[in-house]
N, C-alpha and C. Protein backbone atom coordinates (compact mmCIF):
# COMPACT_ATOMS: atom_id res chain seq x y z
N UNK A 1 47.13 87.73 53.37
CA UNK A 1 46.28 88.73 53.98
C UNK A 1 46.96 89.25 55.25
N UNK A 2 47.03 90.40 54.97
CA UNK A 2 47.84 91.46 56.31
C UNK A 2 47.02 91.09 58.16
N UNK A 3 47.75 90.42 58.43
CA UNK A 3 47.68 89.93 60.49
C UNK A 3 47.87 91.16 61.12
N UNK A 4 47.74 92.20 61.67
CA UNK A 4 48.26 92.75 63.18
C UNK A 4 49.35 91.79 63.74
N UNK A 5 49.14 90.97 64.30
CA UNK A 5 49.84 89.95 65.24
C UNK A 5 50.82 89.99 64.87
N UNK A 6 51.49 89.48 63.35
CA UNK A 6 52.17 89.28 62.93
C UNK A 6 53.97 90.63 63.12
N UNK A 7 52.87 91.94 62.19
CA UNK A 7 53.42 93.09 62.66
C UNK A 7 53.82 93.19 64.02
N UNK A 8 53.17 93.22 64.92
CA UNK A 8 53.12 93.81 66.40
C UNK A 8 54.70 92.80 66.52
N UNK A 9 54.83 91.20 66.37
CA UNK A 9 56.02 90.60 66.13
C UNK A 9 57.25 91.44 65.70
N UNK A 10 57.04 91.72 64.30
CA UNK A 10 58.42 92.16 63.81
C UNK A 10 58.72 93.62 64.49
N UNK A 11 57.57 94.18 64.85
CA UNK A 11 57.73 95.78 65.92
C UNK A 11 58.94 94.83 67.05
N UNK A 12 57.98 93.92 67.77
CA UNK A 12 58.54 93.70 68.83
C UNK A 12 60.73 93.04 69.31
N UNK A 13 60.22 92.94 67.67
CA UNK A 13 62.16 92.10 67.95
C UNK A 13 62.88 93.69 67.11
N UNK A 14 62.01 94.54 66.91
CA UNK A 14 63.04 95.51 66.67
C UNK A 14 63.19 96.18 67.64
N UNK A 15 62.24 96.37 68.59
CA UNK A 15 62.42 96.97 70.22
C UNK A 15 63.50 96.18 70.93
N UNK A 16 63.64 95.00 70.91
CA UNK A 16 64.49 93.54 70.98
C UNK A 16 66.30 94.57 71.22
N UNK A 17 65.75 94.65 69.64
CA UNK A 17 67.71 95.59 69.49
C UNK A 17 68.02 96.67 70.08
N UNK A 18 67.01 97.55 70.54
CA UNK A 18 67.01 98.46 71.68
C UNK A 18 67.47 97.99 72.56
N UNK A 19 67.03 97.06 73.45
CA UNK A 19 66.83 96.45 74.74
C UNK A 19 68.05 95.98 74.66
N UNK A 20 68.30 95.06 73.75
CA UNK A 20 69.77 94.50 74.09
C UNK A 20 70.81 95.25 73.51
N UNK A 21 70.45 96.54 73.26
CA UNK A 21 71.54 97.12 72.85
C UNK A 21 72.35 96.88 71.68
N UNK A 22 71.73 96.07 70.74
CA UNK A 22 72.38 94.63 69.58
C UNK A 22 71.93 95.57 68.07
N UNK A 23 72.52 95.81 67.45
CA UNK A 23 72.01 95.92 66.43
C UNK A 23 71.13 97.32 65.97
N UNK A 24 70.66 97.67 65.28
CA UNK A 24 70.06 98.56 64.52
C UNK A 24 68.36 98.39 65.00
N UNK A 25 67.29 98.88 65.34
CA UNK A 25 66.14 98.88 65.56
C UNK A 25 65.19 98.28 64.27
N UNK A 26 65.76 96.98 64.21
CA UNK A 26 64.68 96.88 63.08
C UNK A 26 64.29 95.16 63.03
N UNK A 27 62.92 94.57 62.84
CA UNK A 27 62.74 93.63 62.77
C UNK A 27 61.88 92.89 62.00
N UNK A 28 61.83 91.22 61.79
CA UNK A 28 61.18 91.07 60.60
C UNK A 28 60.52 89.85 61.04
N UNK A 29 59.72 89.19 60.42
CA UNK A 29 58.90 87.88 60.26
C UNK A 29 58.45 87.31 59.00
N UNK A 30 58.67 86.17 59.14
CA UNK A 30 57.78 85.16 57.68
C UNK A 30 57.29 84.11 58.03
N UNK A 31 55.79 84.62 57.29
CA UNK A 31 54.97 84.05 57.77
C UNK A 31 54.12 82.56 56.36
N UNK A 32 54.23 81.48 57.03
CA UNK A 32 53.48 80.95 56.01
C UNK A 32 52.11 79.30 56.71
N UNK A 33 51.34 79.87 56.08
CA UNK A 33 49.69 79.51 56.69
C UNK A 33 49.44 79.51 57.74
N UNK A 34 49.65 81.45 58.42
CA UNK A 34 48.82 81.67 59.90
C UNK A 34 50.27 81.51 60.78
N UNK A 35 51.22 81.12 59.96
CA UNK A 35 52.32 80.56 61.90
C UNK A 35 53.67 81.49 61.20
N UNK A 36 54.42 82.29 62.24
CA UNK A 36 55.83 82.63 62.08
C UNK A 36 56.77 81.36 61.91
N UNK A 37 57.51 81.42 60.73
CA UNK A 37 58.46 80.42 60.25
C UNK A 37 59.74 80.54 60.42
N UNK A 38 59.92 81.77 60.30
CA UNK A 38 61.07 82.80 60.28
C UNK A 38 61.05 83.94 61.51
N UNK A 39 62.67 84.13 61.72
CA UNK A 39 62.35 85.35 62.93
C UNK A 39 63.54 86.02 62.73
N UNK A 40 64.05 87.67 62.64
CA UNK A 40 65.34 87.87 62.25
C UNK A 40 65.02 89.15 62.94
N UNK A 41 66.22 89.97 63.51
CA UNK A 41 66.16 91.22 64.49
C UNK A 41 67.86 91.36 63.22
N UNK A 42 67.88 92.80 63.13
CA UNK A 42 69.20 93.26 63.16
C UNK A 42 70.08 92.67 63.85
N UNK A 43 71.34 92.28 63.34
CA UNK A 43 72.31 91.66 64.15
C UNK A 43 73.56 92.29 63.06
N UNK A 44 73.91 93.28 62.72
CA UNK A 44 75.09 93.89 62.22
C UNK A 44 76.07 93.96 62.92
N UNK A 45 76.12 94.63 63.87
CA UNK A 45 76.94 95.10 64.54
C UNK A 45 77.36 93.74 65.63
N UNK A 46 76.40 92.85 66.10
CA UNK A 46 76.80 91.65 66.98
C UNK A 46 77.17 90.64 65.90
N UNK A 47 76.91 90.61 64.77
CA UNK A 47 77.87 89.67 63.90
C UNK A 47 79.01 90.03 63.12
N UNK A 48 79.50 91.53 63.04
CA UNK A 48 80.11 91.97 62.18
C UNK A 48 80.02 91.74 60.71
N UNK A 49 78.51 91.97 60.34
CA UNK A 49 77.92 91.26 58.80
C UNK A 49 77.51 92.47 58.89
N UNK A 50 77.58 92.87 57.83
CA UNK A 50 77.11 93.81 57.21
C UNK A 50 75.71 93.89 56.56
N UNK A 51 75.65 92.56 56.09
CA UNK A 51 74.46 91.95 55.05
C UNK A 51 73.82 91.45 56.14
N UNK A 52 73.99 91.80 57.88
CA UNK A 52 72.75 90.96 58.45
C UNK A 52 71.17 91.94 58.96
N UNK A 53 71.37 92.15 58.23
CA UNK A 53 69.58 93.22 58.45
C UNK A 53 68.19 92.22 58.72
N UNK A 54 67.35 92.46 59.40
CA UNK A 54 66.30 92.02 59.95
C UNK A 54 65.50 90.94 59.00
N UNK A 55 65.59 91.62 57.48
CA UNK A 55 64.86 91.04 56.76
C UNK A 55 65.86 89.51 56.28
N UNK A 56 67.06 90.34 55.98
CA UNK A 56 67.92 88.97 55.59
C UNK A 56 67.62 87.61 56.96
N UNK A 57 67.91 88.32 58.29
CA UNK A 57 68.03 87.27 59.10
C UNK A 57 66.74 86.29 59.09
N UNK A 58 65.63 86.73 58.74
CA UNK A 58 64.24 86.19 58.89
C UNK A 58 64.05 85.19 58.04
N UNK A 59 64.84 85.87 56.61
CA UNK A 59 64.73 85.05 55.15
C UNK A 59 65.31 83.88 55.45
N UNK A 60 66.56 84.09 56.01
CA UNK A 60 67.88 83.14 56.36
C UNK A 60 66.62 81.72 57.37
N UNK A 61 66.83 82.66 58.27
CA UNK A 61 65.42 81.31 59.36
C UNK A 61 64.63 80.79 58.59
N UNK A 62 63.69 81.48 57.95
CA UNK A 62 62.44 80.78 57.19
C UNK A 62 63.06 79.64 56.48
N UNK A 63 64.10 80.03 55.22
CA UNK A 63 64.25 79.48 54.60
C UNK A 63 65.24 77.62 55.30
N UNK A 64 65.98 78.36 56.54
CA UNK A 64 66.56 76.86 57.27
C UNK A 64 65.39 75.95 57.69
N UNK A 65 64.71 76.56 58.31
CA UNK A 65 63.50 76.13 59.34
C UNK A 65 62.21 74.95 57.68
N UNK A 66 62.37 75.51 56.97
CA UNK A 66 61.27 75.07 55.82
C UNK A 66 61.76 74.58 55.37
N UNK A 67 63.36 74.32 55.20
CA UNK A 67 64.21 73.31 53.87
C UNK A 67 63.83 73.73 52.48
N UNK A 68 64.13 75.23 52.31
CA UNK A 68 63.66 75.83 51.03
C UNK A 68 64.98 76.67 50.25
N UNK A 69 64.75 77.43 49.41
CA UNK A 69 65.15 78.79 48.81
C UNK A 69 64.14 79.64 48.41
N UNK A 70 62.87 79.25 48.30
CA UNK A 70 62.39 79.82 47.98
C UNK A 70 61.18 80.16 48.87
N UNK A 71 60.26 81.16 49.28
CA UNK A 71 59.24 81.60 50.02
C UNK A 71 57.97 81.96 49.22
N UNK A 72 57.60 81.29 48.68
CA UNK A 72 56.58 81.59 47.67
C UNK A 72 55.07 81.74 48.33
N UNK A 73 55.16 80.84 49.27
CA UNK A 73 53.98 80.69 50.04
C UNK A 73 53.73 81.15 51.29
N UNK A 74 54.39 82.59 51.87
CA UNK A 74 54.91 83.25 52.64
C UNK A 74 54.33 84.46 52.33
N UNK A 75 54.50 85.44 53.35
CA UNK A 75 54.62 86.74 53.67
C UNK A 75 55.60 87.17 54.78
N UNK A 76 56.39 88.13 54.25
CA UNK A 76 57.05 88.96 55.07
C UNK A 76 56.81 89.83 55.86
N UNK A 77 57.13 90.62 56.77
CA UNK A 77 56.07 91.47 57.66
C UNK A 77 57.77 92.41 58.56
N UNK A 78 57.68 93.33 58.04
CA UNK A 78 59.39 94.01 58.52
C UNK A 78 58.68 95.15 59.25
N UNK A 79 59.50 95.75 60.24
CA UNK A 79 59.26 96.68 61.07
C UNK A 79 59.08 98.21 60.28
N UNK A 80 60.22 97.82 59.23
CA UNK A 80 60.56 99.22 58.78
C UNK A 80 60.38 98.70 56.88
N UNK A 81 60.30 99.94 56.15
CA UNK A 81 60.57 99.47 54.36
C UNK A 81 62.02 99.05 54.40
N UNK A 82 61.84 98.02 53.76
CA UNK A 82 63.00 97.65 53.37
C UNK A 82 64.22 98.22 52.55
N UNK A 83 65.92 98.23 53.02
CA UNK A 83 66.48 99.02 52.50
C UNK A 83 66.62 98.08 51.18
N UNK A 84 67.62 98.91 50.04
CA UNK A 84 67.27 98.09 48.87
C UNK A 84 68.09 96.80 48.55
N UNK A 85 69.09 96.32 50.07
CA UNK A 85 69.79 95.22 49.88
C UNK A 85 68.60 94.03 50.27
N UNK A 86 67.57 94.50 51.31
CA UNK A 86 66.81 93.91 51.97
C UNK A 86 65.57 93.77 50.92
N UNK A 87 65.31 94.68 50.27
CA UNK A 87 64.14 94.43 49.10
C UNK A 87 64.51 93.35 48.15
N UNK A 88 66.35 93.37 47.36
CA UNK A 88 66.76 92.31 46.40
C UNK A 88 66.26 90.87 47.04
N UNK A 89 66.73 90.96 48.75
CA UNK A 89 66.84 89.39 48.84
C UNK A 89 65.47 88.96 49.07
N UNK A 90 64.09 90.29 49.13
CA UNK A 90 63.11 89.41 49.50
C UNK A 90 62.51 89.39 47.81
N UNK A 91 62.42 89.68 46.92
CA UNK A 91 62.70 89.72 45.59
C UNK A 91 63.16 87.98 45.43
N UNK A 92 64.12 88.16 45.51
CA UNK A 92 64.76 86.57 45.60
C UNK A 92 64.08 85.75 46.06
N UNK A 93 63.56 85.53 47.22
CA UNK A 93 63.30 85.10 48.43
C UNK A 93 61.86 84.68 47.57
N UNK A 94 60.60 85.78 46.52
CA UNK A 94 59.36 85.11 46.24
C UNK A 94 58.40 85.34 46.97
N UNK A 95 58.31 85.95 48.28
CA UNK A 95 57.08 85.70 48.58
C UNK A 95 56.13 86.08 48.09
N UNK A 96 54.66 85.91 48.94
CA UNK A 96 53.43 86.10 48.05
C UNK A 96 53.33 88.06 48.34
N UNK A 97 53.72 88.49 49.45
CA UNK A 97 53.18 89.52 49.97
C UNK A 97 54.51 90.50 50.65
N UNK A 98 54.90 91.23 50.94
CA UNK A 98 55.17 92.04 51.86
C UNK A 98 54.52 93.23 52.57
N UNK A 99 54.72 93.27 54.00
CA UNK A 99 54.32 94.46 54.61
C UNK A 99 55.42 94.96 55.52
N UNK A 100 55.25 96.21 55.70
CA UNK A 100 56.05 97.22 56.57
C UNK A 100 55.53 97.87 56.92
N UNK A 101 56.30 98.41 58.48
CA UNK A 101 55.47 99.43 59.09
C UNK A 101 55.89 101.02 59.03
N UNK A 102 56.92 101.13 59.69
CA UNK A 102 57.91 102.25 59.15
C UNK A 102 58.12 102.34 57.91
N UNK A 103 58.21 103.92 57.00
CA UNK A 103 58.76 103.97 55.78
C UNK A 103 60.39 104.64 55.78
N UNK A 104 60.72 104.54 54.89
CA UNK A 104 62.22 105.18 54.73
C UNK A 104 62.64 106.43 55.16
N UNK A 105 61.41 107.17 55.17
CA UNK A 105 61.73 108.40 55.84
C UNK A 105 61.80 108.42 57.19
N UNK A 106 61.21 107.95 57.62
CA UNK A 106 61.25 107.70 59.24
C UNK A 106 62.58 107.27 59.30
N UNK A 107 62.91 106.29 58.87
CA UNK A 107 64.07 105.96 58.72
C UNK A 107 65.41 106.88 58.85
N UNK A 108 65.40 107.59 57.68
CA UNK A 108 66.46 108.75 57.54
C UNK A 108 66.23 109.59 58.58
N UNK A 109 65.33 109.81 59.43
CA UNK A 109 65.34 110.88 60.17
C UNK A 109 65.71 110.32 61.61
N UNK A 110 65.76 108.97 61.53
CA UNK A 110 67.11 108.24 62.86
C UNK A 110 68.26 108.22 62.41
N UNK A 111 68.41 108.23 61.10
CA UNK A 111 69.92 108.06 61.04
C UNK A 111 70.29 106.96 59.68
N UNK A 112 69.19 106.31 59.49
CA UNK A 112 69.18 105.27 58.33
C UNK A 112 69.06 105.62 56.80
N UNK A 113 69.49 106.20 56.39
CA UNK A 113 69.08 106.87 54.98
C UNK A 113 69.92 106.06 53.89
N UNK A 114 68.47 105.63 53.23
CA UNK A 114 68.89 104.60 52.22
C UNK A 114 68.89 104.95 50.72
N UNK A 115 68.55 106.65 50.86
CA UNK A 115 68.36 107.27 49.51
C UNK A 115 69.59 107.17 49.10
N UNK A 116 70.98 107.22 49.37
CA UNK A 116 71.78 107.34 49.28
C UNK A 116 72.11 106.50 48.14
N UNK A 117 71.57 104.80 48.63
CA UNK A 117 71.99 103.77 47.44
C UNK A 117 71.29 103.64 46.40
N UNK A 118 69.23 103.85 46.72
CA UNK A 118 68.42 104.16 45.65
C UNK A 118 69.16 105.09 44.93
N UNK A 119 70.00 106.56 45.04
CA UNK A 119 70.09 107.49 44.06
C UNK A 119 71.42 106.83 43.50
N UNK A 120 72.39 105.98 43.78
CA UNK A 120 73.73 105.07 43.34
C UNK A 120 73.26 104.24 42.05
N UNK A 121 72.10 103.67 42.98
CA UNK A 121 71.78 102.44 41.43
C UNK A 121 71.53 103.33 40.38
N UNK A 122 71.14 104.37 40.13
CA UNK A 122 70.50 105.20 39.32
C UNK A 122 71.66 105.89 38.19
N UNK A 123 73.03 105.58 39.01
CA UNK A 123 74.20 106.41 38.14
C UNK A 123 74.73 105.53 37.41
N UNK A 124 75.35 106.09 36.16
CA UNK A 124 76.68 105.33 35.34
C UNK A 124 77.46 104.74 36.77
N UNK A 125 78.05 103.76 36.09
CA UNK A 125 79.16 102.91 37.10
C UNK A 125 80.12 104.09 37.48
N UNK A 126 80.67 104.69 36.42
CA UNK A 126 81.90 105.96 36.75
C UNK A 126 81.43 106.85 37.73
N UNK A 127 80.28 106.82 37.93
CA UNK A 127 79.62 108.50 38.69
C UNK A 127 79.17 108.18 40.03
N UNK A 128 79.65 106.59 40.36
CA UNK A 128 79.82 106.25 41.82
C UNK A 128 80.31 106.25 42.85
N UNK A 129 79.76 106.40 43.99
CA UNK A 129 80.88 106.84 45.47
C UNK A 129 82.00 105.71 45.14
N UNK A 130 81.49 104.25 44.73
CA UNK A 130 82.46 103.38 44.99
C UNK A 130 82.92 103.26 43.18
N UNK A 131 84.15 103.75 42.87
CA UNK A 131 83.95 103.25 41.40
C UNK A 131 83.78 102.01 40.94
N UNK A 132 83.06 101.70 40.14
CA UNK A 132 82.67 100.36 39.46
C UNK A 132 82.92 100.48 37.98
N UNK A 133 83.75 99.04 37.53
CA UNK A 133 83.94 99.23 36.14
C UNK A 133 83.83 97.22 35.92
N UNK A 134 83.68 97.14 34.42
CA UNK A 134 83.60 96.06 33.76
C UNK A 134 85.04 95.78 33.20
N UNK A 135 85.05 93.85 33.58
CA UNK A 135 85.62 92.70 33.18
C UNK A 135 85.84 91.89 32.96
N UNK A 136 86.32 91.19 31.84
CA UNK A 136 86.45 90.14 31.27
C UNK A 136 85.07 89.46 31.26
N UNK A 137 83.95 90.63 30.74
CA UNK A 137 82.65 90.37 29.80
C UNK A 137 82.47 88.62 29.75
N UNK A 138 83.07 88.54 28.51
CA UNK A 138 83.01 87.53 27.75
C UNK A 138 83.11 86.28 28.16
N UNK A 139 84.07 86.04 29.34
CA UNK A 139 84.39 84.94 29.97
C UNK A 139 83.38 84.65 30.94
N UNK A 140 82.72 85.77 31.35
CA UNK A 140 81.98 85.53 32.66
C UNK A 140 80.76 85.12 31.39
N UNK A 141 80.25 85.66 30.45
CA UNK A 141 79.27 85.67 29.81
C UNK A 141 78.97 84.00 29.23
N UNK A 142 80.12 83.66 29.24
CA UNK A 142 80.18 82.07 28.62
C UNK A 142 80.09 81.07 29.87
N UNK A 143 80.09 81.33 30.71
CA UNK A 143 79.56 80.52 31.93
C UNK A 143 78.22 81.17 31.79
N UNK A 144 77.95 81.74 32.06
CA UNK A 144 76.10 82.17 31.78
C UNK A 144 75.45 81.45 30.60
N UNK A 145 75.90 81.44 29.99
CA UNK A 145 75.40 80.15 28.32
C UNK A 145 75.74 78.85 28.88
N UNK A 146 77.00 78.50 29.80
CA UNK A 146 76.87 77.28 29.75
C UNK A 146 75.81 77.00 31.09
N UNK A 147 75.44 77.67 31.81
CA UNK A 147 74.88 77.66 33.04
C UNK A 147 73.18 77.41 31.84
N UNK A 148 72.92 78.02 31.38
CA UNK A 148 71.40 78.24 30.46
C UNK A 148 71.32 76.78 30.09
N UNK A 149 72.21 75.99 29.64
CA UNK A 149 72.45 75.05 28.57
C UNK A 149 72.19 73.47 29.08
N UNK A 150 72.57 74.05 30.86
CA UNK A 150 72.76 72.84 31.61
C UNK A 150 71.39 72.27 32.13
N UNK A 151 71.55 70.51 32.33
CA UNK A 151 70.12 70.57 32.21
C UNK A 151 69.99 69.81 33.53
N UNK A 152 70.74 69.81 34.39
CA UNK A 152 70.54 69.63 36.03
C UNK A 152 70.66 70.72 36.58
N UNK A 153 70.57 71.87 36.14
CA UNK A 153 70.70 72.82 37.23
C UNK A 153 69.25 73.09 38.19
N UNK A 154 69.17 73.53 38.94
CA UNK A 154 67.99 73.76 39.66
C UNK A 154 68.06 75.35 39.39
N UNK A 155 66.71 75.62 38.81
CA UNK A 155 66.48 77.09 38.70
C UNK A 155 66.02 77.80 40.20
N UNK A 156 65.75 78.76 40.09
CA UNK A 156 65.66 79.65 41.34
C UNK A 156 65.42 80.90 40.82
């Protein structure tokens, strides 16, 4: 169930990256029964990660802080919609809920425009900014059967 509090949080560590000048304006929280577990501000540019966006960093905390992979019993709470690297990992991630405050357009109209990769996933591999092509199918495909087959693996 959607908190205020919670939000007003992930607002507040994206003002955070303003202030310190750190990162991209954007911030996140996960939340599980009533308490922040997780806490993640943009840190791209102060880690030289590319993959460190607000939501990843939060996932990353929650998930150290809980001794998990998985957030099932959680809610997320991001400043802004999530771009679509940040949607896969909370996808991954399980929780029960997400909220955001900012949408993507707001977004693009600072400077963040994520239509770019939504309209990418959408093309043939050939008809991409970055070309992408397929290899050695088969080999990778037979670790995927033996990965199915195995009976210690831990699913996720």
């Amino acid at each position: 169930m959607y908190e205020e509090k919670f939000m007003k949080e992930a607002v507040a560590l994206s003002e955070q990256c303003l202030s310190l000048e750190q990162g991209g304006p954007f911030g996140a929280v996960v939340v599980k029964d009533g308490k922040i577990v997780g806490r993640g501000r943009n840190m791209v540019t102060v880690n030289n990660d590319p993959t460190a966006h607000a939501e990843v960093m939060a996932i990353r905390n929650a998930c150290k802080n809980l001794n998990t992979f998985q957030l099932t019993e959680c809610d997320i709470y991001s400043s802004c919609e999530p771009c679509p690297m940040c949607l896969g990992a909370i996808y991954w991630a399980r929780p029960k809920h997400l909220y955001f405050a900012a949408d993507r357009e707001q977004a693009s109209l600072a400077g963040f425009d994520d239509s770019f990769i939504y309209h990418e996933l959408t093309l043939p591999y050939s008809e991409r900014k970055i070309p992408t092509e397929r290899h050695l199918y088969s080999d990778a495909g037979l670790v995927l059967e033996n990965w199915k087959h195995n009976e210690r693996k831990i699913e996720y």
